[in-house]
PDB file of N, CA and C in Angstrom:
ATOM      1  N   UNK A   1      90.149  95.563 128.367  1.00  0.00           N
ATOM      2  CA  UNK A   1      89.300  96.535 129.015  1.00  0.00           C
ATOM      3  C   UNK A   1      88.581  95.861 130.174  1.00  0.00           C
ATOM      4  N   UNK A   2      89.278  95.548 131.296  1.00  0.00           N
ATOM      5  CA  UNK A   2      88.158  95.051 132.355  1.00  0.00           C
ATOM      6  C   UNK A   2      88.549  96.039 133.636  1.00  0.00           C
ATOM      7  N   UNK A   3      88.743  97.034 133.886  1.00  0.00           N
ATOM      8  CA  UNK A   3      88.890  98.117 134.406  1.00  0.00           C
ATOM      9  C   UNK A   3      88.384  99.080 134.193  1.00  0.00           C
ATOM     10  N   UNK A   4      86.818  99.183 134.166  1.00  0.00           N
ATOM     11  CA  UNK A   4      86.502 100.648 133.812  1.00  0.00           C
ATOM     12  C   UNK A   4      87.046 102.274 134.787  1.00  0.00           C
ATOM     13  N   UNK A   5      86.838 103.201 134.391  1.00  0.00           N
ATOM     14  CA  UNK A   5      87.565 104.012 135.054  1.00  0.00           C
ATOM     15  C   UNK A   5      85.966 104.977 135.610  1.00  0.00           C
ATOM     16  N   UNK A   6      84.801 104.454 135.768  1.00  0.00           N
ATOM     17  CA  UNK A   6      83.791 105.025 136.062  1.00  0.00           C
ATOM     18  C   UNK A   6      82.782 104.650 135.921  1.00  0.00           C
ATOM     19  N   UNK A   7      81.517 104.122 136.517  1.00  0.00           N
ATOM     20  CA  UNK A   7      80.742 103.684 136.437  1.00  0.00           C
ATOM     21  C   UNK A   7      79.578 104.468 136.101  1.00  0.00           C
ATOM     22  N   UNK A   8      78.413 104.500 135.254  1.00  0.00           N
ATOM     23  CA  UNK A   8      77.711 105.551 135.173  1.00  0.00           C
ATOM     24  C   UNK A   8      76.397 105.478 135.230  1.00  0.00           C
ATOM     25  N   UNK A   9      75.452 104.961 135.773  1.00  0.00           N
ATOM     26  CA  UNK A   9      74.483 104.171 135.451  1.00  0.00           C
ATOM     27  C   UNK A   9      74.308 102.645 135.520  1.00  0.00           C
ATOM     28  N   UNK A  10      73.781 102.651 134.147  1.00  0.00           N
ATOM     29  CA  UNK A  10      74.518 101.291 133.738  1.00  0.00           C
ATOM     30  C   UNK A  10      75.321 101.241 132.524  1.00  0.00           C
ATOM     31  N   UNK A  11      76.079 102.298 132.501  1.00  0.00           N
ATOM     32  CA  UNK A  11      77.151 102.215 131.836  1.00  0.00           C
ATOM     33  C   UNK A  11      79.014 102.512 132.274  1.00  0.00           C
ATOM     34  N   UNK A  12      79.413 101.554 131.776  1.00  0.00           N
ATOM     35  CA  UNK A  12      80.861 101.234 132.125  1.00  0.00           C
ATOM     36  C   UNK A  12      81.951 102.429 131.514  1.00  0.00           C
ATOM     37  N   UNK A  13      82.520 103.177 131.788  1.00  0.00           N
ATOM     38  CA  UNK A  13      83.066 104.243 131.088  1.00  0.00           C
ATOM     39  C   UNK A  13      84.845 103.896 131.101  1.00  0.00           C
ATOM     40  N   UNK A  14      84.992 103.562 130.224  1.00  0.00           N
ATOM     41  CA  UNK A  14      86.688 103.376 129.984  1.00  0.00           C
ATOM     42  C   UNK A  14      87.600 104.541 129.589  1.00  0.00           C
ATOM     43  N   UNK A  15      88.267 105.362 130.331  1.00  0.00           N
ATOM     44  CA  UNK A  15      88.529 106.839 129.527  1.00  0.00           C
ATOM     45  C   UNK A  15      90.263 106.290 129.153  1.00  0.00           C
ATOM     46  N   UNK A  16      90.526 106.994 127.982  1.00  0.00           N
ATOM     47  CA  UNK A  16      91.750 106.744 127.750  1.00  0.00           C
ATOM     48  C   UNK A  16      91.873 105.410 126.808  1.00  0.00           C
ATOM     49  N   UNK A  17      91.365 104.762 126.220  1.00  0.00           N
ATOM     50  CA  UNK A  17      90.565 103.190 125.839  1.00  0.00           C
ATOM     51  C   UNK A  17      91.551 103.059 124.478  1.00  0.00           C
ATOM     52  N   UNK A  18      91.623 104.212 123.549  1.00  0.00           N
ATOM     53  CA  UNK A  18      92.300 103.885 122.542  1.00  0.00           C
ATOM     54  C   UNK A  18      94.285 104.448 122.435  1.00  0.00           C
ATOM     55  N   UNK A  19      94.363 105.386 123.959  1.00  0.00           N
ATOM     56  CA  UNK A  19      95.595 105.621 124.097  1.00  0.00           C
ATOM     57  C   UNK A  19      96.329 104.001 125.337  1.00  0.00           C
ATOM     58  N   UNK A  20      95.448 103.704 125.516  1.00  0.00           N
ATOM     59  CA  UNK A  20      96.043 102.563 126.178  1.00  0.00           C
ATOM     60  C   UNK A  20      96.124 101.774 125.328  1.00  0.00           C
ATOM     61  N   UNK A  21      95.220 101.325 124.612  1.00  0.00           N
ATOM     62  CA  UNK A  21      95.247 100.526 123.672  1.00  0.00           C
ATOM     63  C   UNK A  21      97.445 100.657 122.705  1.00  0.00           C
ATOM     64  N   UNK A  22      97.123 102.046 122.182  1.00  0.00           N
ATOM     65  CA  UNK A  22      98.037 102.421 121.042  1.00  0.00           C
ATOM     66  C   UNK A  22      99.485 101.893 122.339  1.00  0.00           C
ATOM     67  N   UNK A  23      99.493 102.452 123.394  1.00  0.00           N
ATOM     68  CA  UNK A  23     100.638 101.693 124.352  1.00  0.00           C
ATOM     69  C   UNK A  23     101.387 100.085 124.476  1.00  0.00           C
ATOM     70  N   UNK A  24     100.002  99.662 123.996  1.00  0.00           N
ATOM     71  CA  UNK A  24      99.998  98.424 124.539  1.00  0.00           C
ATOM     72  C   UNK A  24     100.321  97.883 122.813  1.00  0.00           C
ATOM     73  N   UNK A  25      99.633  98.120 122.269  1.00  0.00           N
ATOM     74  CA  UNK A  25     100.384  97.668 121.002  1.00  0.00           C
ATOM     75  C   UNK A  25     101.811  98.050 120.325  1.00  0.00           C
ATOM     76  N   UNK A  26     102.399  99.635 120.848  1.00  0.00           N
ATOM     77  CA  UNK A  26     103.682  99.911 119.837  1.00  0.00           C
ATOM     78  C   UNK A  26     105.067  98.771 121.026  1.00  0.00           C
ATOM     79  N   UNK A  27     104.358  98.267 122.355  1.00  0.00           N
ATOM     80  CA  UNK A  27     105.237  97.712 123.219  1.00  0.00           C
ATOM     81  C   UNK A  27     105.554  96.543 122.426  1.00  0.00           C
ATOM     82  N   UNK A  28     104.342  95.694 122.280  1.00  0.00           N
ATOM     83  CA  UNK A  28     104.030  94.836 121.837  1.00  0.00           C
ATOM     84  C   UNK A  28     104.677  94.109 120.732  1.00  0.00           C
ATOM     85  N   UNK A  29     104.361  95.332 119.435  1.00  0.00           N
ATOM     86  CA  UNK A  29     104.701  94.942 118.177  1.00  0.00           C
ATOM     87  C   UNK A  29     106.187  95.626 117.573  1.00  0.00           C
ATOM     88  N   UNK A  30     106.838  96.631 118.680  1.00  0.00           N
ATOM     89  CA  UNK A  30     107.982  97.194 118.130  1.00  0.00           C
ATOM     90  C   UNK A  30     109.191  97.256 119.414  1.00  0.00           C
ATOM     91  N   UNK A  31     108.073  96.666 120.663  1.00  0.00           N
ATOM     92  CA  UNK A  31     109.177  96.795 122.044  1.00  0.00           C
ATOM     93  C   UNK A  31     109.956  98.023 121.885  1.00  0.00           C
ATOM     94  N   UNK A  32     108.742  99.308 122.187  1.00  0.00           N
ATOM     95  CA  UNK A  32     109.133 100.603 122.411  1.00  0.00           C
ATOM     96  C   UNK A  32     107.953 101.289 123.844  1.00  0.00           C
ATOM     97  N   UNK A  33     108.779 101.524 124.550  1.00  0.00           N
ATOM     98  CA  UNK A  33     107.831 102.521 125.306  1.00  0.00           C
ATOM     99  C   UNK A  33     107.496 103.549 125.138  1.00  0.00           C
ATOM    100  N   UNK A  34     106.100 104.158 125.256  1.00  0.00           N
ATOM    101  CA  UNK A  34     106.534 105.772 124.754  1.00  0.00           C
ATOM    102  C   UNK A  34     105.711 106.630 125.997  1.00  0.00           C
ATOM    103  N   UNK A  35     105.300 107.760 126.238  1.00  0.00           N
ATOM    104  CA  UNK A  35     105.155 108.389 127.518  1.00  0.00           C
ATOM    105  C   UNK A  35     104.709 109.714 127.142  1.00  0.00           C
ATOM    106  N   UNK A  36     103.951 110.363 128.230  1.00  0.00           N
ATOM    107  CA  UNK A  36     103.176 111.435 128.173  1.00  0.00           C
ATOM    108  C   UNK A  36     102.035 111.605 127.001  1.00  0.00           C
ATOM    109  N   UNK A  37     101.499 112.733 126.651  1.00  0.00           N
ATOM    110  CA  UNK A  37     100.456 112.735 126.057  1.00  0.00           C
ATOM    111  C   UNK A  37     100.529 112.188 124.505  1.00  0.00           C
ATOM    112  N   UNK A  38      99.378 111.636 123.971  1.00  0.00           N
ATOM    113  CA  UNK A  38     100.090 111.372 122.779  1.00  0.00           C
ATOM    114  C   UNK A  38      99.089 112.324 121.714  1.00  0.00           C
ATOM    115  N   UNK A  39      99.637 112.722 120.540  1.00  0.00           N
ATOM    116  CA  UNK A  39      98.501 113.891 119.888  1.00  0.00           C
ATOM    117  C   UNK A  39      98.195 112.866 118.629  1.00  0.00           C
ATOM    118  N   UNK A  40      96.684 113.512 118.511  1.00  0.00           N
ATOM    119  CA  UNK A  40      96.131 113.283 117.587  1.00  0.00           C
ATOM    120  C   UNK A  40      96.486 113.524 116.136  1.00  0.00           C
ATOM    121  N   UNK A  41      96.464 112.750 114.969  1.00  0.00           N
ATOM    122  CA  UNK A  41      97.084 113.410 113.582  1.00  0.00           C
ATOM    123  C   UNK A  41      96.353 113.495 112.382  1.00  0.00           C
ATOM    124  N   UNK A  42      95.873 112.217 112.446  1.00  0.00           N
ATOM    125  CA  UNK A  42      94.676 111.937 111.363  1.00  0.00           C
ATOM    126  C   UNK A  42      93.906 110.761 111.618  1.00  0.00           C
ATOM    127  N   UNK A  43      92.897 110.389 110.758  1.00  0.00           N
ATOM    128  CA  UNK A  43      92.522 109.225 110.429  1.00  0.00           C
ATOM    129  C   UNK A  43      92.232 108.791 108.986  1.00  0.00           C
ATOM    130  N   UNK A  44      91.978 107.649 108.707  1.00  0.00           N
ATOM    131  CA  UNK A  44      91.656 107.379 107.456  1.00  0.00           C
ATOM    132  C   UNK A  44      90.438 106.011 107.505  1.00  0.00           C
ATOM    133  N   UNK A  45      89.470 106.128 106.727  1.00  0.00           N
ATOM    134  CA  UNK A  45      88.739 104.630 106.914  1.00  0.00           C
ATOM    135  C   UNK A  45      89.180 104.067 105.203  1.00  0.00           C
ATOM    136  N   UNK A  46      88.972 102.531 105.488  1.00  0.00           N
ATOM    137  CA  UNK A  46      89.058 101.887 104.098  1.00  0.00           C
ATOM    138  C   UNK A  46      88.686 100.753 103.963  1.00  0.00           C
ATOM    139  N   UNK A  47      88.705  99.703 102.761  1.00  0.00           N
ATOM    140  CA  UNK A  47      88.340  98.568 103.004  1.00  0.00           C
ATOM    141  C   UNK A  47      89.158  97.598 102.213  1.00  0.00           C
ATOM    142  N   UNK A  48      89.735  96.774 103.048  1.00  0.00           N
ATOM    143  CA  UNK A  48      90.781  95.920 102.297  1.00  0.00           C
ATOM    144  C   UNK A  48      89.894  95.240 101.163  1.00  0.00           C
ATOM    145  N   UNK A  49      91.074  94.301 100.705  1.00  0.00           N
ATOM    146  CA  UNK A  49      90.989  93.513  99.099  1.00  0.00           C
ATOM    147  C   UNK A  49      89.651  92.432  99.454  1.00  0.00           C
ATOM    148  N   UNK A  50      89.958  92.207 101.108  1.00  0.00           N
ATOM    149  CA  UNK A  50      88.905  90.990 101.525  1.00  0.00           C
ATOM    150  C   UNK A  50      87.625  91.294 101.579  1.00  0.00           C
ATOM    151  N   UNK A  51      87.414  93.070 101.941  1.00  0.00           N
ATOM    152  CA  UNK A  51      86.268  93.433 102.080  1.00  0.00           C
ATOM    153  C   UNK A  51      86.283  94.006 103.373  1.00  0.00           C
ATOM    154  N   UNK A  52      87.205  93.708 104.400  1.00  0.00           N
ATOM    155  CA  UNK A  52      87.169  94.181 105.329  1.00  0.00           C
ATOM    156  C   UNK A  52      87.114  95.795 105.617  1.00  0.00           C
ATOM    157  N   UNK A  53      86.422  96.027 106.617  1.00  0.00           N
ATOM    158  CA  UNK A  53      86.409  97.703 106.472  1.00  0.00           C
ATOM    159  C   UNK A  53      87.444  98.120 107.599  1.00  0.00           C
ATOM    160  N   UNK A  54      87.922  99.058 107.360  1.00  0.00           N
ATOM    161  CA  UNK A  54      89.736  99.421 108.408  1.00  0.00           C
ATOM    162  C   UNK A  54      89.173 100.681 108.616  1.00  0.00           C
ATOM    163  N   UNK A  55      89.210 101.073 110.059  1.00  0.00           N
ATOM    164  CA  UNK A  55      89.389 102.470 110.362  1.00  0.00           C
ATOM    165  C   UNK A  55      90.981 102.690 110.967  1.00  0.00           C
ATOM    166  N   UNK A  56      91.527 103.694 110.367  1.00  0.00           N
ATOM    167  CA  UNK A  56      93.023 103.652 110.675  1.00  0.00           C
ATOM    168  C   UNK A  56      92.958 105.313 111.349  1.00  0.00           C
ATOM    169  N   UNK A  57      93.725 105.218 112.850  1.00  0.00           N
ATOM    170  CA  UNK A  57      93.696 106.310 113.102  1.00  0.00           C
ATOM    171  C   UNK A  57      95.211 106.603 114.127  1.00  0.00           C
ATOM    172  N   UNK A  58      95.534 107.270 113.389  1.00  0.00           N
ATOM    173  CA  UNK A  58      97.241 108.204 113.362  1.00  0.00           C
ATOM    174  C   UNK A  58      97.650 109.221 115.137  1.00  0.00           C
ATOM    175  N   UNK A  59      98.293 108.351 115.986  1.00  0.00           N
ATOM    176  CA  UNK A  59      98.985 109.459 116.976  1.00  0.00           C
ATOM    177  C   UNK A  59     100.208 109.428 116.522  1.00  0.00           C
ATOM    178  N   UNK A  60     100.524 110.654 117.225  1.00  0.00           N
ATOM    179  CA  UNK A  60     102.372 111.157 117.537  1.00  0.00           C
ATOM    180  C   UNK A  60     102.516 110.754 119.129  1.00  0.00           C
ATOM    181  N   UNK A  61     103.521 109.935 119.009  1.00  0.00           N
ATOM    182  CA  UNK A  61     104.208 109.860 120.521  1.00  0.00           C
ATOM    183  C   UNK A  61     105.164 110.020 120.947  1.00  0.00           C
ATOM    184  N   UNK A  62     105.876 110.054 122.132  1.00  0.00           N
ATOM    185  CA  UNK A  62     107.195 110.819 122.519  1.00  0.00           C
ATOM    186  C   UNK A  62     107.783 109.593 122.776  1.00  0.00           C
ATOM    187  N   UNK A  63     109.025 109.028 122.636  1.00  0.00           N
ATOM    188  CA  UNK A  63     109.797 107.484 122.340  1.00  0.00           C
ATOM    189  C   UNK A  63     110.270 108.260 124.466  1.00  0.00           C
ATOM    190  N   UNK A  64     109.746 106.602 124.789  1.00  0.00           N
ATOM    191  CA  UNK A  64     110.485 106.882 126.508  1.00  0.00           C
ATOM    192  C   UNK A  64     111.231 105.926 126.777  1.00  0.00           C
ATOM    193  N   UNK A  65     111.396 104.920 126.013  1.00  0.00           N
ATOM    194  CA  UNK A  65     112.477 103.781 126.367  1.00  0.00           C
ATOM    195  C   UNK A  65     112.262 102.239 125.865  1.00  0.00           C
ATOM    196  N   UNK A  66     113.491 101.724 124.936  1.00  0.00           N
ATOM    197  CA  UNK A  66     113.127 100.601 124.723  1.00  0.00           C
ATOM    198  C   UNK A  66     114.062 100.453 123.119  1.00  0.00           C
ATOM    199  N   UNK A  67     114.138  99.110 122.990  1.00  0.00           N
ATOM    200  CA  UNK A  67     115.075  98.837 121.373  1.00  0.00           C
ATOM    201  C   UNK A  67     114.361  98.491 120.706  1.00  0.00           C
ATOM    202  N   UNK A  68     114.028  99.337 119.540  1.00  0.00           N
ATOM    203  CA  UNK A  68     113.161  98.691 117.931  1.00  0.00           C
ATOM    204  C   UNK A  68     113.273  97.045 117.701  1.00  0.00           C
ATOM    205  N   UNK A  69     112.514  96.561 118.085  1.00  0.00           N
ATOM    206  CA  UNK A  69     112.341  94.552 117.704  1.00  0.00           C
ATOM    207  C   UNK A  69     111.277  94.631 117.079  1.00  0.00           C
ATOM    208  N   UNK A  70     111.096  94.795 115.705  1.00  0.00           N
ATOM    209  CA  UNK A  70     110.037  94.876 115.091  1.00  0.00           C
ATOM    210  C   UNK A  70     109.235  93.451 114.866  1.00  0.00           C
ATOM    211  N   UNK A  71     107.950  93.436 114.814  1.00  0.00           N
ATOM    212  CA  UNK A  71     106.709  92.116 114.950  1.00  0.00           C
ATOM    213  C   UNK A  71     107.778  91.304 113.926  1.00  0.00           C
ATOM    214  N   UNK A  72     107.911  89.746 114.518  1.00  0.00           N
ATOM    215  CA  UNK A  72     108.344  89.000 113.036  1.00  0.00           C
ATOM    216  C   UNK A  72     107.244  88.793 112.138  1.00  0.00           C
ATOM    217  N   UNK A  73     107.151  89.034 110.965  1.00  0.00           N
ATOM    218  CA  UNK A  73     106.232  89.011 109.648  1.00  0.00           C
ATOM    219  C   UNK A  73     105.613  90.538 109.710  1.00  0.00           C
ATOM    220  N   UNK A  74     106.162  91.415 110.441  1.00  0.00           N
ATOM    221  CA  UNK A  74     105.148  92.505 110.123  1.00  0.00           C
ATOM    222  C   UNK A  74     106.533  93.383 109.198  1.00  0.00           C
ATOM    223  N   UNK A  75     107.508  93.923 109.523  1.00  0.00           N
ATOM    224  CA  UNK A  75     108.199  94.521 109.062  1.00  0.00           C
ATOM    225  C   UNK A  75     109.909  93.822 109.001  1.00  0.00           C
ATOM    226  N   UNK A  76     110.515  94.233 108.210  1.00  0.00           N
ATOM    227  CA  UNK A  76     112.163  93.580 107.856  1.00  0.00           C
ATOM    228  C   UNK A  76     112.917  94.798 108.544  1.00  0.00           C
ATOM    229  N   UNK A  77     112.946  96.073 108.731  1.00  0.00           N
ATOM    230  CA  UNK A  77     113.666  97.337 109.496  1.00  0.00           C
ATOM    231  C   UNK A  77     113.022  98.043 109.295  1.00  0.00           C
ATOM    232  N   UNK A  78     113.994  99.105 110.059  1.00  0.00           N
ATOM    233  CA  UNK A  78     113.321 100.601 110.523  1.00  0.00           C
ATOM    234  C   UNK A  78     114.658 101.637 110.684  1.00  0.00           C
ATOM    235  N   UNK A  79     114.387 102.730 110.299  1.00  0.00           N
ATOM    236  CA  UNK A  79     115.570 103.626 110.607  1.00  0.00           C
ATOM    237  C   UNK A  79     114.657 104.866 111.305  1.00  0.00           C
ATOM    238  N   UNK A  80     115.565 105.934 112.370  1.00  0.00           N
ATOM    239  CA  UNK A  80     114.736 106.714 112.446  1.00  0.00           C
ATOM    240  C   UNK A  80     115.264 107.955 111.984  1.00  0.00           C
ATOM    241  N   UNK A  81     114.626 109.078 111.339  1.00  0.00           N
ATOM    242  CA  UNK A  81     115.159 110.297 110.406  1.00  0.00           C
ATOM    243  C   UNK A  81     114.424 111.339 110.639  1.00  0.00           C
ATOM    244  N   UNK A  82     114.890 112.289 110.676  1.00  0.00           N
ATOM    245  CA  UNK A  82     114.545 113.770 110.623  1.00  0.00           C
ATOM    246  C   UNK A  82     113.758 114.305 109.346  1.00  0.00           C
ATOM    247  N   UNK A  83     113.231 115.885 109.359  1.00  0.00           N
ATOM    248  CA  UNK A  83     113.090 115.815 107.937  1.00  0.00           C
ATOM    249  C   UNK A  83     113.791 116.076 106.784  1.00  0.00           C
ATOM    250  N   UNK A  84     114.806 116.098 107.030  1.00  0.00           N
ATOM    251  CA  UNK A  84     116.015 116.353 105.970  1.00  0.00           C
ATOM    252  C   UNK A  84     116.556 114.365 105.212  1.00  0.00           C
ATOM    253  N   UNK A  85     116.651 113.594 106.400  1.00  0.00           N
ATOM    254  CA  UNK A  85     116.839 112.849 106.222  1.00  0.00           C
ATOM    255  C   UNK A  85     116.366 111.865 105.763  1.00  0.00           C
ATOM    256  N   UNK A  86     115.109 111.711 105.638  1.00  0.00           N
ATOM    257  CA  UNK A  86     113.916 111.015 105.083  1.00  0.00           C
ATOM    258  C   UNK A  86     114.102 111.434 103.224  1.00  0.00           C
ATOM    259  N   UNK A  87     114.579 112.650 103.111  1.00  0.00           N
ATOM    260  CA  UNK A  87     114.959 112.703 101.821  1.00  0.00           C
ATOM    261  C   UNK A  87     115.366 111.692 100.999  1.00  0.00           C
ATOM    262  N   UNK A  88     116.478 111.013 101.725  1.00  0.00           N
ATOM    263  CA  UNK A  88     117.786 110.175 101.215  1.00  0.00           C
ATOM    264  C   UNK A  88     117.179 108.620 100.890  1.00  0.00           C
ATOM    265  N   UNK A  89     115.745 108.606 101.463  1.00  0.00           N
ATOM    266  CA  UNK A  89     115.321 106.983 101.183  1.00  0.00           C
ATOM    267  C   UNK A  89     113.694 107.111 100.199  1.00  0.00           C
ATOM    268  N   UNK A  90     113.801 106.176  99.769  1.00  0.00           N
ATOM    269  CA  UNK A  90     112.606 105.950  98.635  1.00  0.00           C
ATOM    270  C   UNK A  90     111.333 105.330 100.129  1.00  0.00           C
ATOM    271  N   UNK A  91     110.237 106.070  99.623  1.00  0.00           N
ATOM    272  CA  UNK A  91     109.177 106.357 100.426  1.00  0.00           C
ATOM    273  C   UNK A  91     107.968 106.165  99.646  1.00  0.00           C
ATOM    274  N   UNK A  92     106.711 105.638 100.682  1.00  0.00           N
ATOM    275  CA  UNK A  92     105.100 105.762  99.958  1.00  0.00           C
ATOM    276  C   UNK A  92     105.027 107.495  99.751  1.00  0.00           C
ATOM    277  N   UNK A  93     104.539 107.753  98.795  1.00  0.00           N
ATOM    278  CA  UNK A  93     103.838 108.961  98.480  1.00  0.00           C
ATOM    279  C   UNK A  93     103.614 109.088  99.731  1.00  0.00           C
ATOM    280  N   UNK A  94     103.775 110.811 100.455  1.00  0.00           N
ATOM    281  CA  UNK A  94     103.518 111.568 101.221  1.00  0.00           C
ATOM    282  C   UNK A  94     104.074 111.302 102.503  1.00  0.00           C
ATOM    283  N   UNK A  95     104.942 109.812 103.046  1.00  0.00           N
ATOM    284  CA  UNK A  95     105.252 110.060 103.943  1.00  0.00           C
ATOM    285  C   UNK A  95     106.776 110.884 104.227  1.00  0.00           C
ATOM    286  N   UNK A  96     107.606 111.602 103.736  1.00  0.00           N
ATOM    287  CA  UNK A  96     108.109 112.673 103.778  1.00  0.00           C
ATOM    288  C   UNK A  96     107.186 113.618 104.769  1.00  0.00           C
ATOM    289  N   UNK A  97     106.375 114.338 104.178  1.00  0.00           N
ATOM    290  CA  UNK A  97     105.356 115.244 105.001  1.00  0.00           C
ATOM    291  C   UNK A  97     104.652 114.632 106.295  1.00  0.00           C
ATOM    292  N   UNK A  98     104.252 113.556 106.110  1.00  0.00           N
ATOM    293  CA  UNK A  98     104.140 112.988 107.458  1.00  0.00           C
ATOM    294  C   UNK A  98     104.928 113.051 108.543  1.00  0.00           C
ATOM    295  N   UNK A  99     106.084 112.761 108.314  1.00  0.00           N
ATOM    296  CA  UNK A  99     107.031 113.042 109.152  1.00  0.00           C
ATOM    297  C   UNK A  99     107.016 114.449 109.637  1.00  0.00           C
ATOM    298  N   UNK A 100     107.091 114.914 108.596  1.00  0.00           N
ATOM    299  CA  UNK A 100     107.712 116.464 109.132  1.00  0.00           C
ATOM    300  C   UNK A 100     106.446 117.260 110.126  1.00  0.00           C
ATOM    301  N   UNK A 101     105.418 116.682 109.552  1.00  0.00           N
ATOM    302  CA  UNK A 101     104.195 116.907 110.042  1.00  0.00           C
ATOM    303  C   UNK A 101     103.891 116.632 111.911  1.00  0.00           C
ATOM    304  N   UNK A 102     104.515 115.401 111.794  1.00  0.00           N
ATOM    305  CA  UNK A 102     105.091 115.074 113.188  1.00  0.00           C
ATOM    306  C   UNK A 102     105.933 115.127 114.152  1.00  0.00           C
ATOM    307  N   UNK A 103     106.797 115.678 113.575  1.00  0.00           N
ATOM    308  CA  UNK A 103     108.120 116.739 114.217  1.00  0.00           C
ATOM    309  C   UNK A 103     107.603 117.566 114.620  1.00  0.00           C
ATOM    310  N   UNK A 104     106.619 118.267 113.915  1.00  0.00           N
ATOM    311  CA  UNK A 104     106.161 119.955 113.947  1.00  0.00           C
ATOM    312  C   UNK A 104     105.622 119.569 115.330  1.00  0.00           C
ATOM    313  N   UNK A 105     104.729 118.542 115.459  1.00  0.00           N
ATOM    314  CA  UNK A 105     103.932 118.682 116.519  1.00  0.00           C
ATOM    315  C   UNK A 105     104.675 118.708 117.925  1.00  0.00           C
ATOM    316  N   UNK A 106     105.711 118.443 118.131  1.00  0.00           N
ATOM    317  CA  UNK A 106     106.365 118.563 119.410  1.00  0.00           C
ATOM    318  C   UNK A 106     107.116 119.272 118.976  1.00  0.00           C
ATOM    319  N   UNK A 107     107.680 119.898 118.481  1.00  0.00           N
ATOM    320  CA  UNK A 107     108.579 121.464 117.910  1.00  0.00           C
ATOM    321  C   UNK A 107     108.283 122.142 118.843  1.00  0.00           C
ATOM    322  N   UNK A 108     106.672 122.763 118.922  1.00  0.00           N
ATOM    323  CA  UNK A 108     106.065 123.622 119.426  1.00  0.00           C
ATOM    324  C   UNK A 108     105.983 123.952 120.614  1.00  0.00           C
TER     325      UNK A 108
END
């Protein structure tokens, strides 16, 4: 963040702060580009085993270019599936509906 996008006072106004952010990390950690607006889905707060407190918060984005290289130590693969297809693989509780949940949103 050393680009504010507005100065206001004496305050620095960064607009866009956590969609740049989410850019800059799915490049990062999955070497995917993605493009245009991205929608909001959920959030969740929690606190790991360490104590740490996690605010976790969920966009949908539109894939604009780039090959799945997933972080080394973060994940072993990835497939990508529809909602029919997500059927066919063993899943955390609820992400089935997640998905589909996220389809819906650009369906529309």
């Amino acid at each position: 963040m050393n680009k504010p996008s507005r100065i206001n006072n004496w305050v620095l106004d960064f607009e866009n702060a956590v969609e740049d952010l989410l850019k800059r990390e799915v490049k990062e950690e999955a070497g995917l580009e993605i493009e245009g607006q991205m929608q909001y889905v959920n959030s969740m707060a929690f606190v790991r085993p360490d104590e740490t407190p996690v605010v976790f918060i969920k966009f949908a984005a539109k894939y604009k270019s780039g090959e799945v290289k997933p972080e080394p130590g973060s994940f072993t693969d990835f497939i990508w599936v529809n909602t029919e297809e997500v059927k066919n693989y063993p899943c955390i509780k609820g992400i089935p509906e997640k998905i589909k949940k996220t389809i819906a949103i650009f369906s529309n």
